[in-house]
PDB file of N, CA and C in Angstrom:
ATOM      1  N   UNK A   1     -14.813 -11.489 -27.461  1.00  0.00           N
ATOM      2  CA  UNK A   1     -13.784 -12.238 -26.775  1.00  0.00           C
ATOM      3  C   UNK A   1     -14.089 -13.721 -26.847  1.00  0.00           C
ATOM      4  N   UNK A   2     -12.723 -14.606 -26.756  1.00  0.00           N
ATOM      5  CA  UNK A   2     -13.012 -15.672 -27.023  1.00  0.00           C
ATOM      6  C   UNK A   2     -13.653 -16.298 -25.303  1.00  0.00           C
ATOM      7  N   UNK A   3     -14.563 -17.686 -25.553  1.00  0.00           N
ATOM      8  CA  UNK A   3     -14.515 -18.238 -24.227  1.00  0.00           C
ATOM      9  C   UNK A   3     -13.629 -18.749 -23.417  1.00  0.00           C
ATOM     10  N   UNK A   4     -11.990 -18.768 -24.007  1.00  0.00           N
ATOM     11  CA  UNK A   4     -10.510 -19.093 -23.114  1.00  0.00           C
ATOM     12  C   UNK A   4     -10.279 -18.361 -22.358  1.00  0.00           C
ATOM     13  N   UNK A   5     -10.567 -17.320 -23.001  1.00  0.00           N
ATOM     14  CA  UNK A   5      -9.933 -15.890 -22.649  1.00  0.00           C
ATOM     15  C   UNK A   5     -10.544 -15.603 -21.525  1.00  0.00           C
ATOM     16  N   UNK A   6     -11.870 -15.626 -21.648  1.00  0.00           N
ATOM     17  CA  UNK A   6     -12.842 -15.329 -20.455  1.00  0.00           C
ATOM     18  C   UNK A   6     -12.525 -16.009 -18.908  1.00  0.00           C
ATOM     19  N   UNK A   7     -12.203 -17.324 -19.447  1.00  0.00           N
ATOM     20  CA  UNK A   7     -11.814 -18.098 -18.274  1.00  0.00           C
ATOM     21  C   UNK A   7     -10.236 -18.584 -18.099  1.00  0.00           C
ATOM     22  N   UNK A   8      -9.749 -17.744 -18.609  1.00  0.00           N
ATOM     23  CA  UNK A   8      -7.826 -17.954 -18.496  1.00  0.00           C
ATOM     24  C   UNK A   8      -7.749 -18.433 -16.960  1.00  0.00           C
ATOM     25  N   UNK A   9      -7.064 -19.369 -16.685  1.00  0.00           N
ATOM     26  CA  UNK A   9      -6.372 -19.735 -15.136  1.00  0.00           C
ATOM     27  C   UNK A   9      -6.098 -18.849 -14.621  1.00  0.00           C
ATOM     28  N   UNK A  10      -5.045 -18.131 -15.245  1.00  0.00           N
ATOM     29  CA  UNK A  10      -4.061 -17.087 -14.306  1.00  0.00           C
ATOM     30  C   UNK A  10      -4.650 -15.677 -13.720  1.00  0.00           C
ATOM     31  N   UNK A  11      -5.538 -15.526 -14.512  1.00  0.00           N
ATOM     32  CA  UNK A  11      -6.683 -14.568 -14.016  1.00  0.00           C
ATOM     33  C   UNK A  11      -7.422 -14.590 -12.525  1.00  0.00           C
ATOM     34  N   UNK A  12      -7.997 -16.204 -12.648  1.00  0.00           N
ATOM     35  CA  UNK A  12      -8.335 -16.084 -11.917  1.00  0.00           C
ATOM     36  C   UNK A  12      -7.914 -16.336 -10.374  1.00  0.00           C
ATOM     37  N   UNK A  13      -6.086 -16.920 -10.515  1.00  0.00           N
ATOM     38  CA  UNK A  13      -5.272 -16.739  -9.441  1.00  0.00           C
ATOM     39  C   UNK A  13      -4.883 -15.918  -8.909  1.00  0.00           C
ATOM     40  N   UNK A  14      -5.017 -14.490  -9.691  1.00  0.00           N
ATOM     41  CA  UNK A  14      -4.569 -13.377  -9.577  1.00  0.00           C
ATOM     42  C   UNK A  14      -5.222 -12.509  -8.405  1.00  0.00           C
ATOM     43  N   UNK A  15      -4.810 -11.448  -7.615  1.00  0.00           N
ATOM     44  CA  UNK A  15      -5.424 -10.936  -6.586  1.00  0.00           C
ATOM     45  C   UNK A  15      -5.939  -9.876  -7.403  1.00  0.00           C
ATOM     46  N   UNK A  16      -7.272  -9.683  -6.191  1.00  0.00           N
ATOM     47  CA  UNK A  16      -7.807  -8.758  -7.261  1.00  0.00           C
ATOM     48  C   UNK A  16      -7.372  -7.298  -7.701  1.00  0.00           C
ATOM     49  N   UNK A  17      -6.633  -7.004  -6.233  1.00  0.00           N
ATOM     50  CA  UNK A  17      -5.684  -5.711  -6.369  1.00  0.00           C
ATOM     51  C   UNK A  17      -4.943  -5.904  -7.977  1.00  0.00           C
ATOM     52  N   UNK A  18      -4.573  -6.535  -8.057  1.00  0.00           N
ATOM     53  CA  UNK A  18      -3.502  -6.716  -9.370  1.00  0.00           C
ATOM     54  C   UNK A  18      -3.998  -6.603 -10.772  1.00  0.00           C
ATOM     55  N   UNK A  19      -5.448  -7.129 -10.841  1.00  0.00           N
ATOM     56  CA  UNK A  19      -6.447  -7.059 -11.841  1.00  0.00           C
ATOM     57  C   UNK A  19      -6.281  -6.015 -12.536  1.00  0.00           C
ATOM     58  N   UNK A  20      -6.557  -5.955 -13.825  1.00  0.00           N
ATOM     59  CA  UNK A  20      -6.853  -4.579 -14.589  1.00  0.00           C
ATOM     60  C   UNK A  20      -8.412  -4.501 -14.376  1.00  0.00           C
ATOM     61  N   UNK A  21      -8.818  -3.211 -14.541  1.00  0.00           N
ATOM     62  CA  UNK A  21     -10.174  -2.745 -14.523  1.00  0.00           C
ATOM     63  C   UNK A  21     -11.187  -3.863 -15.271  1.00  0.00           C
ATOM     64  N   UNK A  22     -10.193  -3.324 -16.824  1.00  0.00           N
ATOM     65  CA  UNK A  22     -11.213  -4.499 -17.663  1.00  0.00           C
ATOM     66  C   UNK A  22     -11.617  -6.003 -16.799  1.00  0.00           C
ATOM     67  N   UNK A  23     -10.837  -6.234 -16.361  1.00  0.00           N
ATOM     68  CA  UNK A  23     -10.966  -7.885 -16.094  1.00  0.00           C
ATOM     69  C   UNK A  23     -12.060  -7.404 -14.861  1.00  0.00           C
ATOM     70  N   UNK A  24     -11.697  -7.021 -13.952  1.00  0.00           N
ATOM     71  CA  UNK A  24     -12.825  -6.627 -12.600  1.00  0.00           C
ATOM     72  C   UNK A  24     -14.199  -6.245 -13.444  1.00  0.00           C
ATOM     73  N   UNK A  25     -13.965  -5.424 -14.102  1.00  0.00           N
ATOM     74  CA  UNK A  25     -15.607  -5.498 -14.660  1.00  0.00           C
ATOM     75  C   UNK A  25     -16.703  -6.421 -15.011  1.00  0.00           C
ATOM     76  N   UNK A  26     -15.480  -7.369 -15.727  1.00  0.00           N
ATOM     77  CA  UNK A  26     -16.108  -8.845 -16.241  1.00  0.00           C
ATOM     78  C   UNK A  26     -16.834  -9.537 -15.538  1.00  0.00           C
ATOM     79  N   UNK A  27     -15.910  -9.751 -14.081  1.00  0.00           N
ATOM     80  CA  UNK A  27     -15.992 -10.091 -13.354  1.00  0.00           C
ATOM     81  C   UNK A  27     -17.544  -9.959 -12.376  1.00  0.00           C
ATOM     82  N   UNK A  28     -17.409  -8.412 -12.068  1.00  0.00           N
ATOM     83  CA  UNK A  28     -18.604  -7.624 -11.551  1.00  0.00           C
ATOM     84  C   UNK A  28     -19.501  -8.308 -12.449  1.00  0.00           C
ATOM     85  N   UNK A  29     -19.551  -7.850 -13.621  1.00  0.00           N
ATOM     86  CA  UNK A  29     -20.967  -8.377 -14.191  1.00  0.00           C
ATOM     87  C   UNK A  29     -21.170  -9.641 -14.192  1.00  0.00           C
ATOM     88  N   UNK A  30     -20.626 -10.518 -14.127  1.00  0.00           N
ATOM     89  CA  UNK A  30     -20.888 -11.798 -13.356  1.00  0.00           C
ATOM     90  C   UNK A  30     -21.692 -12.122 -12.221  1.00  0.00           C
ATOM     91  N   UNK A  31     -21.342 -11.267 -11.283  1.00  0.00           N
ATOM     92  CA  UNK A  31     -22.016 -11.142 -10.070  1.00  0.00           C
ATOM     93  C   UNK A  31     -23.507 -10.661 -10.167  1.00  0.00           C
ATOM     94  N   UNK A  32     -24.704 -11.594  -9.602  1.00  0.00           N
ATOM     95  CA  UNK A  32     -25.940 -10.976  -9.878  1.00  0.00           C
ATOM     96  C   UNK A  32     -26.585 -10.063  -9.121  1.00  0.00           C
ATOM     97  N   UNK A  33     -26.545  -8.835  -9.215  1.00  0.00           N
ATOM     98  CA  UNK A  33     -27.528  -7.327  -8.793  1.00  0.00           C
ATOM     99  C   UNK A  33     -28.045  -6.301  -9.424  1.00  0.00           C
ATOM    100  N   UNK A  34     -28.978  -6.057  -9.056  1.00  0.00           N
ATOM    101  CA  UNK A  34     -29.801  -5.136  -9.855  1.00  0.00           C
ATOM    102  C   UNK A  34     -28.786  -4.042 -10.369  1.00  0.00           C
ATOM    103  N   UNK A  35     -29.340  -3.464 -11.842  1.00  0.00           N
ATOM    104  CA  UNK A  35     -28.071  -2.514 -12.013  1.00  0.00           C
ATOM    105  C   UNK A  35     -27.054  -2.604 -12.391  1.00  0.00           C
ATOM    106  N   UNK A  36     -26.484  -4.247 -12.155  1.00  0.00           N
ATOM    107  CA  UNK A  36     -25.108  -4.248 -13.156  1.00  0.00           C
ATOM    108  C   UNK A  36     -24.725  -3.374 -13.314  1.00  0.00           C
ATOM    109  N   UNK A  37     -25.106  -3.208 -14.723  1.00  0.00           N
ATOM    110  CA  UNK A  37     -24.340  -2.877 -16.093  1.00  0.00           C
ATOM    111  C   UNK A  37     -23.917  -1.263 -15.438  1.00  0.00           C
ATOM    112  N   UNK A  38     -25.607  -1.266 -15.138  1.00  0.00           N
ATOM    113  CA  UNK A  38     -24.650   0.528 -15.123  1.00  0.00           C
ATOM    114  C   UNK A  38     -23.964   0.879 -13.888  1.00  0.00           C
ATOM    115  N   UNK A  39     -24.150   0.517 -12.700  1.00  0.00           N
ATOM    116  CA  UNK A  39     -23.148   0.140 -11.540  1.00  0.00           C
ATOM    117  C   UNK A  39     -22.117   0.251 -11.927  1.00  0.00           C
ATOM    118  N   UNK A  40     -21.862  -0.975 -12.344  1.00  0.00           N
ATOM    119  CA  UNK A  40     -20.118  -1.615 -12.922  1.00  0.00           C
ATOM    120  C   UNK A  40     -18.932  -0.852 -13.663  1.00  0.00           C
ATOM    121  N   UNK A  41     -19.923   0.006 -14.914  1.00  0.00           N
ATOM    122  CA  UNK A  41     -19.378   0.427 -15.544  1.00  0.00           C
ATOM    123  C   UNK A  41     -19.248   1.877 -15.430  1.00  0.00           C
ATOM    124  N   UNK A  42     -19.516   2.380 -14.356  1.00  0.00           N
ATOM    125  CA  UNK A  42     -19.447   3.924 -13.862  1.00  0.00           C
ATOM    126  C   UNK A  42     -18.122   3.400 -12.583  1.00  0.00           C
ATOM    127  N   UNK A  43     -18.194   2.259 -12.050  1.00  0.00           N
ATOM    128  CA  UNK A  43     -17.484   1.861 -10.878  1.00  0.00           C
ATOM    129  C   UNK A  43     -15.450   2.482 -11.427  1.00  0.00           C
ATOM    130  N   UNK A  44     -15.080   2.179 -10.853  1.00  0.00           N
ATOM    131  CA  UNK A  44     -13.021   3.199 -10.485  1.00  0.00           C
ATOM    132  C   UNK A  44     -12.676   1.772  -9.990  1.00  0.00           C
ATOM    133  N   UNK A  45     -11.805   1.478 -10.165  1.00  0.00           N
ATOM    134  CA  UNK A  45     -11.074   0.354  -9.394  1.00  0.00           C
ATOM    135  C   UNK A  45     -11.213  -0.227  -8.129  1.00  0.00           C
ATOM    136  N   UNK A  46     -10.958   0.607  -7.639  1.00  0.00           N
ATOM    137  CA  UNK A  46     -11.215   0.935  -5.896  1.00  0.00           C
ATOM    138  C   UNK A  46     -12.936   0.158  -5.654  1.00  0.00           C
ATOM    139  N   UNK A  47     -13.451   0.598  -6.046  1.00  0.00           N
ATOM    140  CA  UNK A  47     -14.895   0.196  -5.884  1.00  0.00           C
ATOM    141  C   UNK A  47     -15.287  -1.137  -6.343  1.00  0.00           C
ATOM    142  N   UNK A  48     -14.579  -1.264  -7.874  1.00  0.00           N
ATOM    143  CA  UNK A  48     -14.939  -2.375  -8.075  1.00  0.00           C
ATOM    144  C   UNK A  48     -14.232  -3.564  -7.192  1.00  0.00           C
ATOM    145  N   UNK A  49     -12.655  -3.389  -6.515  1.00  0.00           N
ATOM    146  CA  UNK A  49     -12.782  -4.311  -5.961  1.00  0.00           C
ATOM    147  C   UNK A  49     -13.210  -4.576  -5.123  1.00  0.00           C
ATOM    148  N   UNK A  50     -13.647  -3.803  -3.825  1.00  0.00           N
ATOM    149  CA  UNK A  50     -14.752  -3.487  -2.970  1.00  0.00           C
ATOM    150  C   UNK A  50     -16.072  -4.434  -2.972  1.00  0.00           C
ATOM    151  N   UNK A  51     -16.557  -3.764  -4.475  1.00  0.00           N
ATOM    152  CA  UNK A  51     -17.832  -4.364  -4.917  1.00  0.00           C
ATOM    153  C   UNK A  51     -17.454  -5.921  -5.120  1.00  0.00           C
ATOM    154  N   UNK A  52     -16.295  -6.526  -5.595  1.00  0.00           N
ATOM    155  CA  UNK A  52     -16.598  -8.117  -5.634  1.00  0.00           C
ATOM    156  C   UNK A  52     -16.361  -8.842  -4.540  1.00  0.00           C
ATOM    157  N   UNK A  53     -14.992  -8.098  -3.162  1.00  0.00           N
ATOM    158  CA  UNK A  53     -14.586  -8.785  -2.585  1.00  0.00           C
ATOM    159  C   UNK A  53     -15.870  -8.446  -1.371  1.00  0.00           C
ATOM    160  N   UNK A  54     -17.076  -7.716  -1.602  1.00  0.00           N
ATOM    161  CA  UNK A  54     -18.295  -8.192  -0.818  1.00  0.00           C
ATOM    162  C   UNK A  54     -19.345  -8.864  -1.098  1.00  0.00           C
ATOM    163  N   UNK A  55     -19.325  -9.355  -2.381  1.00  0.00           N
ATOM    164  CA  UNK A  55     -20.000  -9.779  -3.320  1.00  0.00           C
ATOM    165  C   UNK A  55     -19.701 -11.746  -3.042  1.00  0.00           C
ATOM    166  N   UNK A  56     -18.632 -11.851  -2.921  1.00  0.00           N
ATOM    167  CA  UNK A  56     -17.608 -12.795  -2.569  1.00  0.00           C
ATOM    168  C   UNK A  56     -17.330 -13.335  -0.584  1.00  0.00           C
ATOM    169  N   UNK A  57     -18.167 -12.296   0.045  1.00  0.00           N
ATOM    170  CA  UNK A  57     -17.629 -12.598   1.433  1.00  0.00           C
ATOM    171  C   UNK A  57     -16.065 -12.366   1.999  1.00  0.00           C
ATOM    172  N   UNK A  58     -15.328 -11.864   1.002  1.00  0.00           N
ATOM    173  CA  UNK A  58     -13.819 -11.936   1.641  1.00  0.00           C
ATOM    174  C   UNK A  58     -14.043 -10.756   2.631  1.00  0.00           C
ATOM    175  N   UNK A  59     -13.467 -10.776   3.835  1.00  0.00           N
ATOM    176  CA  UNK A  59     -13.103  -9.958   4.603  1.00  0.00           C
ATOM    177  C   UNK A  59     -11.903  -9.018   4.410  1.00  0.00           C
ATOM    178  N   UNK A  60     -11.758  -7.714   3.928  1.00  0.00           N
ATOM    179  CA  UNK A  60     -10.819  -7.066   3.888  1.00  0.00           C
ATOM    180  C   UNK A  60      -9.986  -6.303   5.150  1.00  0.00           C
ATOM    181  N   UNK A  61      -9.062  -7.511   5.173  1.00  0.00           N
ATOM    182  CA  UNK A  61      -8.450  -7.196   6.748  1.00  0.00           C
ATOM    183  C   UNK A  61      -7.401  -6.208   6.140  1.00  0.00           C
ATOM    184  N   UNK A  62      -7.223  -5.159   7.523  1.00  0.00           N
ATOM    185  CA  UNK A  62      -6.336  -3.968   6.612  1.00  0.00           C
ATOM    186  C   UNK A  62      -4.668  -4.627   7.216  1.00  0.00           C
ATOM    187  N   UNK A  63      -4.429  -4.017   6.627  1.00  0.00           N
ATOM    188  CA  UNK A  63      -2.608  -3.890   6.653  1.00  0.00           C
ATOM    189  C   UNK A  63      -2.000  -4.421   7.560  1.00  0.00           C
ATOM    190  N   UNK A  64      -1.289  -4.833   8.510  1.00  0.00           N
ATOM    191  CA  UNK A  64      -0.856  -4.637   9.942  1.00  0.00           C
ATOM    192  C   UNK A  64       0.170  -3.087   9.628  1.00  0.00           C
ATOM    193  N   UNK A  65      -0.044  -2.581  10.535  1.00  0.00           N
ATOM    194  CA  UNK A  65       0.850  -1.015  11.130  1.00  0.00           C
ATOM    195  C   UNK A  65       2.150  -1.336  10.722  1.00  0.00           C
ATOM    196  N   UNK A  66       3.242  -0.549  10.319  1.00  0.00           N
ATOM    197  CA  UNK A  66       3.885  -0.946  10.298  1.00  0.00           C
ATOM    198  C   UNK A  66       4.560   0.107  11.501  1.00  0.00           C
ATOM    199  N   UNK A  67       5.649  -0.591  12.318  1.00  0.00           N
ATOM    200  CA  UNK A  67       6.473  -0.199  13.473  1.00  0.00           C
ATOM    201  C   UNK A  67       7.144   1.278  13.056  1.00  0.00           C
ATOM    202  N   UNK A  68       6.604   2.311  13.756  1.00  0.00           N
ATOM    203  CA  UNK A  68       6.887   3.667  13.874  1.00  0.00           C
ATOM    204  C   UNK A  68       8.827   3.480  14.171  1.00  0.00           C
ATOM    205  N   UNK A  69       9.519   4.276  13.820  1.00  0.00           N
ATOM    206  CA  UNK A  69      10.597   4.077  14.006  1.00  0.00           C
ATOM    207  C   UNK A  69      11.063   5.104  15.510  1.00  0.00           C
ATOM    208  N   UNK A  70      11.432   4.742  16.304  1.00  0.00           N
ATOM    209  CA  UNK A  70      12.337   4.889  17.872  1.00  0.00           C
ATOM    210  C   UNK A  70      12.971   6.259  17.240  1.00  0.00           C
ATOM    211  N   UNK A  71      12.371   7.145  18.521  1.00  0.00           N
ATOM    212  CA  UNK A  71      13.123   8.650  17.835  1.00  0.00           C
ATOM    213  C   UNK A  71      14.354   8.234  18.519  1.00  0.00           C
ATOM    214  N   UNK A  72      15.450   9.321  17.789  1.00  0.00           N
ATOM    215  CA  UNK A  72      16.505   9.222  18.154  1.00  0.00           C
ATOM    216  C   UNK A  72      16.729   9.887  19.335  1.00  0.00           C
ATOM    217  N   UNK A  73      18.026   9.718  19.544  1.00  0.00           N
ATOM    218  CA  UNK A  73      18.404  10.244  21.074  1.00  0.00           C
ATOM    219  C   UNK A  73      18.561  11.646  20.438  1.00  0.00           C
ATOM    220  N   UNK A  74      17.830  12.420  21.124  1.00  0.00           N
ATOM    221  CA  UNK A  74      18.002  14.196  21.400  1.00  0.00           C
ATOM    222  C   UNK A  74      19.189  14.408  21.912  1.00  0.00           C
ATOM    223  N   UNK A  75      19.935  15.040  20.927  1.00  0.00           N
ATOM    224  CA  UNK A  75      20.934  15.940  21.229  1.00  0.00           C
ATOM    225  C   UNK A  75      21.214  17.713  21.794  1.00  0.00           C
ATOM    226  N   UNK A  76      21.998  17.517  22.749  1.00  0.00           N
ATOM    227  CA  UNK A  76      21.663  18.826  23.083  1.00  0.00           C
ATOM    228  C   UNK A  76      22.463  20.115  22.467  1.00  0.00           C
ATOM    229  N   UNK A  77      22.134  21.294  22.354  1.00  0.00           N
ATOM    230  CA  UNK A  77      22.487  22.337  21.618  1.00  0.00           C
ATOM    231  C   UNK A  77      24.561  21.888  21.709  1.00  0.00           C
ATOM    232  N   UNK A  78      25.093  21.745  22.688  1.00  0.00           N
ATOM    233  CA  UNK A  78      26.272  22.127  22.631  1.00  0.00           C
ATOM    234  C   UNK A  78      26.680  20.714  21.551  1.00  0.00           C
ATOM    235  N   UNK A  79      26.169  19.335  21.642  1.00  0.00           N
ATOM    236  CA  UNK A  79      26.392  18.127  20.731  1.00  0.00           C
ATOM    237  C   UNK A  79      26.360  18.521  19.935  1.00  0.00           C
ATOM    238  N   UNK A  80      25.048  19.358  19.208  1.00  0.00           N
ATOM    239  CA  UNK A  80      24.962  19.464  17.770  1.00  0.00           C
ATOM    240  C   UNK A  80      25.958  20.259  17.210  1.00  0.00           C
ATOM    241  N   UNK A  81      26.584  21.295  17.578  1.00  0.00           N
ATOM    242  CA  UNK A  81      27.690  22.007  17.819  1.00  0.00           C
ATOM    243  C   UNK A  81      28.903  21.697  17.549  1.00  0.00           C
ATOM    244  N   UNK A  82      28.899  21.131  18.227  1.00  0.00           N
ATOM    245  CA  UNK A  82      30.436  20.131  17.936  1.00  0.00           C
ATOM    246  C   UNK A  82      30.040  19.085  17.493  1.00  0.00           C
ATOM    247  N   UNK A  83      29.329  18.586  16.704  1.00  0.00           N
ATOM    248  CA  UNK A  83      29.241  18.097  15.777  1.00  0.00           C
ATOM    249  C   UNK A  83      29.265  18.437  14.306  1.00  0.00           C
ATOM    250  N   UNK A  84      28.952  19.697  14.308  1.00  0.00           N
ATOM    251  CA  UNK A  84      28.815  20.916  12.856  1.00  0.00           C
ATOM    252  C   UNK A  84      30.206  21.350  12.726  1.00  0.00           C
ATOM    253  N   UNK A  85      30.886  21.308  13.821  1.00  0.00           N
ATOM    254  CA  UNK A  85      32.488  21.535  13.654  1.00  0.00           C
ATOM    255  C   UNK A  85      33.427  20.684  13.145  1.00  0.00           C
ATOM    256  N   UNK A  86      32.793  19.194  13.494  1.00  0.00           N
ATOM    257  CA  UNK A  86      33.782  17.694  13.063  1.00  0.00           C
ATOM    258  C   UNK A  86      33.302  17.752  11.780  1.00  0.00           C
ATOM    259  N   UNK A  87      32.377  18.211  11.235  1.00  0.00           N
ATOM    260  CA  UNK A  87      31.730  18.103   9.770  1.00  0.00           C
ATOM    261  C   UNK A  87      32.325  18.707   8.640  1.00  0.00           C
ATOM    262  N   UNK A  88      32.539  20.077   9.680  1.00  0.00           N
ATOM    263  CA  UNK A  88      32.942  21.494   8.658  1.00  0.00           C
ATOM    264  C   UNK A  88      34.753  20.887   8.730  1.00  0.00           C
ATOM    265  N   UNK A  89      35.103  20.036   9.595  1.00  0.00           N
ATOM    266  CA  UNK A  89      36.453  19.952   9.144  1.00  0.00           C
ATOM    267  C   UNK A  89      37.037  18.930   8.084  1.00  0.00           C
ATOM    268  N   UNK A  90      35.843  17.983   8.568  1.00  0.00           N
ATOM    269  CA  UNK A  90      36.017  16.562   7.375  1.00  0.00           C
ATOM    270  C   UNK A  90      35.569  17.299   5.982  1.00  0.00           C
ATOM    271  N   UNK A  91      34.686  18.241   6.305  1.00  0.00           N
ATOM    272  CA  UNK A  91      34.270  18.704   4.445  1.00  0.00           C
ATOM    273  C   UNK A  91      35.484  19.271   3.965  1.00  0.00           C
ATOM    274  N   UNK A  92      36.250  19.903   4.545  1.00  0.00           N
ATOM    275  CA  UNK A  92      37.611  20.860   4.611  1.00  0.00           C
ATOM    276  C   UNK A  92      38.183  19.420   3.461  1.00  0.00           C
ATOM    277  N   UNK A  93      38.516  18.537   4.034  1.00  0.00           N
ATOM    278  CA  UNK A  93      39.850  17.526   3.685  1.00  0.00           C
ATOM    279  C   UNK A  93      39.342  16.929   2.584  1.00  0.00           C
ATOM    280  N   UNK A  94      37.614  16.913   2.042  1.00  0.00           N
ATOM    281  CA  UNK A  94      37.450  15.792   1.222  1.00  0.00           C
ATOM    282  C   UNK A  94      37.535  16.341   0.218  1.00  0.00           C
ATOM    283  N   UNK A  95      37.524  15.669  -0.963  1.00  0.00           N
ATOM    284  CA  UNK A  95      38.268  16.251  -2.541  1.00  0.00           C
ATOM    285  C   UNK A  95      37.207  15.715  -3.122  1.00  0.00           C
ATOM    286  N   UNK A  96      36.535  14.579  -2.954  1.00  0.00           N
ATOM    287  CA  UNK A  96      35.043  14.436  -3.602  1.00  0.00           C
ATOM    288  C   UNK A  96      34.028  15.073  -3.400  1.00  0.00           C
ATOM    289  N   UNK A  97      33.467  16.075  -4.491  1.00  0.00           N
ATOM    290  CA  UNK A  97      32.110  17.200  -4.420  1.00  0.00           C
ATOM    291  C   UNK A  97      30.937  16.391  -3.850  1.00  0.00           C
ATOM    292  N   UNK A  98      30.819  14.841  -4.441  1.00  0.00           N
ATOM    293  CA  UNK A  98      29.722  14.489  -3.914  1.00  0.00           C
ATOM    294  C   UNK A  98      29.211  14.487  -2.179  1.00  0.00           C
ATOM    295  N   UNK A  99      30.719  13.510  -1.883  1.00  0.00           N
ATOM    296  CA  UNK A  99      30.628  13.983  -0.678  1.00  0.00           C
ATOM    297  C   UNK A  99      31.001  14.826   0.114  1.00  0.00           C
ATOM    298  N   UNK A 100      31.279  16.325  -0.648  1.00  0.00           N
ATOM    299  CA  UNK A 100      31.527  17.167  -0.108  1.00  0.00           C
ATOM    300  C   UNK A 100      29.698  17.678   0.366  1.00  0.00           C
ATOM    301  N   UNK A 101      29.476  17.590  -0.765  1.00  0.00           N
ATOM    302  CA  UNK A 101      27.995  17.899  -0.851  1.00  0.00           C
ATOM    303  C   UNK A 101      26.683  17.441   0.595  1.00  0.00           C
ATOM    304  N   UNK A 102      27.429  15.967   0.678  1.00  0.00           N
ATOM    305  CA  UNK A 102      26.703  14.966   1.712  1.00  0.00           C
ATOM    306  C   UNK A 102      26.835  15.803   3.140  1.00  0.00           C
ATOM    307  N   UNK A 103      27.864  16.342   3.088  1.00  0.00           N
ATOM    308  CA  UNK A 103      28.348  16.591   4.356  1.00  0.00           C
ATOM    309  C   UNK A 103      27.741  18.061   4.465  1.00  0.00           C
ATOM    310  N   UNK A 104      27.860  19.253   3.397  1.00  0.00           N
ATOM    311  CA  UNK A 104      27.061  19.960   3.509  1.00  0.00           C
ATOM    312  C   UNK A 104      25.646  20.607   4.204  1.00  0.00           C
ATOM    313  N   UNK A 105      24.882  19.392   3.290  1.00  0.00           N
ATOM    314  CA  UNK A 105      23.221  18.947   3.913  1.00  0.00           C
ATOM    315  C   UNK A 105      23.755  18.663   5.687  1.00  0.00           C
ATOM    316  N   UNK A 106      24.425  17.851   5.651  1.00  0.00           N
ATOM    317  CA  UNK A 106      24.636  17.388   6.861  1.00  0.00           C
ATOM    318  C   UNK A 106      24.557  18.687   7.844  1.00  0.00           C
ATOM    319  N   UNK A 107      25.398  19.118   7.445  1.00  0.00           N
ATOM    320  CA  UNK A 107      25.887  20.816   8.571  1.00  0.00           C
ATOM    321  C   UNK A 107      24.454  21.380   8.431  1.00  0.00           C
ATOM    322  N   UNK A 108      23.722  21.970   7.709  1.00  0.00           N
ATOM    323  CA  UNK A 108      22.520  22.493   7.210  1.00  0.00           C
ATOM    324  C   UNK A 108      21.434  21.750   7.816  1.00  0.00           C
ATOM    325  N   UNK A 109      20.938  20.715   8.116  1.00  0.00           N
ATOM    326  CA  UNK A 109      20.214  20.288   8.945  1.00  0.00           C
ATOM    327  C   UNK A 109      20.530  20.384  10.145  1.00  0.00           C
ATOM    328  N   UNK A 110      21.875  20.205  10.702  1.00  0.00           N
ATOM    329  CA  UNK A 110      22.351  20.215  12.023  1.00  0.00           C
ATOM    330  C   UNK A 110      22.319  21.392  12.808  1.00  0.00           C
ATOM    331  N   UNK A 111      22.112  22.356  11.771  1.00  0.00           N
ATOM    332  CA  UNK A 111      22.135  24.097  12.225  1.00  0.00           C
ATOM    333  C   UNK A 111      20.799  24.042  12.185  1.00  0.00           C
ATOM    334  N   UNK A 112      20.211  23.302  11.663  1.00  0.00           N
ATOM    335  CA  UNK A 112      18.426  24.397  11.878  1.00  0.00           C
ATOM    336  C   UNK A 112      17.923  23.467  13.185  1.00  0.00           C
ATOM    337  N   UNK A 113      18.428  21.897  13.627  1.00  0.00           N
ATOM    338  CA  UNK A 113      18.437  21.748  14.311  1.00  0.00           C
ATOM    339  C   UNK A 113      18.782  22.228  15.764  1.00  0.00           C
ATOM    340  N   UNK A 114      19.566  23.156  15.487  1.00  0.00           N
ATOM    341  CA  UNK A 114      20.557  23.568  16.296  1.00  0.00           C
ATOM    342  C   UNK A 114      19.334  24.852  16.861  1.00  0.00           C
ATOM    343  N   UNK A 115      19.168  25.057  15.942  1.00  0.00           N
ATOM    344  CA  UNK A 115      17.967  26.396  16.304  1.00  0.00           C
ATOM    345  C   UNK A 115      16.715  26.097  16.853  1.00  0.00           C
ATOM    346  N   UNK A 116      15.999  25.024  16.876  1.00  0.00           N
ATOM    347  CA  UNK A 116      14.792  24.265  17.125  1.00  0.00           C
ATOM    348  C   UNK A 116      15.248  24.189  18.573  1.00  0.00           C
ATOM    349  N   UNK A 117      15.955  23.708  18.975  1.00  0.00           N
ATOM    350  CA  UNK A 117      16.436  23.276  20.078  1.00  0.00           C
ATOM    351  C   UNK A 117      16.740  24.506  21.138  1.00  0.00           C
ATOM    352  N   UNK A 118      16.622  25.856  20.685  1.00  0.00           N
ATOM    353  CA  UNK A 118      16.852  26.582  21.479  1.00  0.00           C
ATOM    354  C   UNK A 118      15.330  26.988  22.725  1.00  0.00           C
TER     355      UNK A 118
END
């Protein structure tokens, strides 16, 4: 490899998540510890970035959670009910399969719902 290549800019703007292996390896072996070579090159992605971003001091702060979604309002057996009825009548009138189809699933979840609930 050439010495440009080695030190391309954009590389090294790059996060390391984004990195290809090859390049993290390079990288790793850069870093001085006993073992390198054979470390590095037995290392999976996962590890290697691990291995530089402690190598490096970055703190790998995890994710923030993302917001569980608000169950819905529980319906009770007789809602779901008459709701499987307004369904089965709109499927009646519609002439499009697709959403004949939509509405289908619809009834079909609403019935096993319907049964859970007992």
């Amino acid at each position: 490899m050439t010495e440009e290549h080695k030190n391309h800019p954009a590389r090294e703007n790059k996060p390391l998540e984004k990195m290809t292996v090859k390049d993290l390896r390079e990288i790793a072996l850069a870093i001085p510890h006993e073992h390198t070579e054979i470390a590095v090159s037995d290392m999976k992605k996962d590890e290697l970035v691990a291995f530089i971003k402690k190598a490096r001091g970055i703190n790998d702060d995890l994710p923030a959670k993302k917001k569980k979604a608000e169950p819905k309002a529980e319906l009770t057996r007789q809602e779901i009910k008459k709701k499987i009825v307004e369904l089965r009548e709109e499927k009646k009138s519609v002439q499009d399969k697709s959403r004949a189809e939509i509405l289908r699933r619809r009834i079909n979840r609403l019935k096993k719902l319907s049964r859970k609930s007992a």
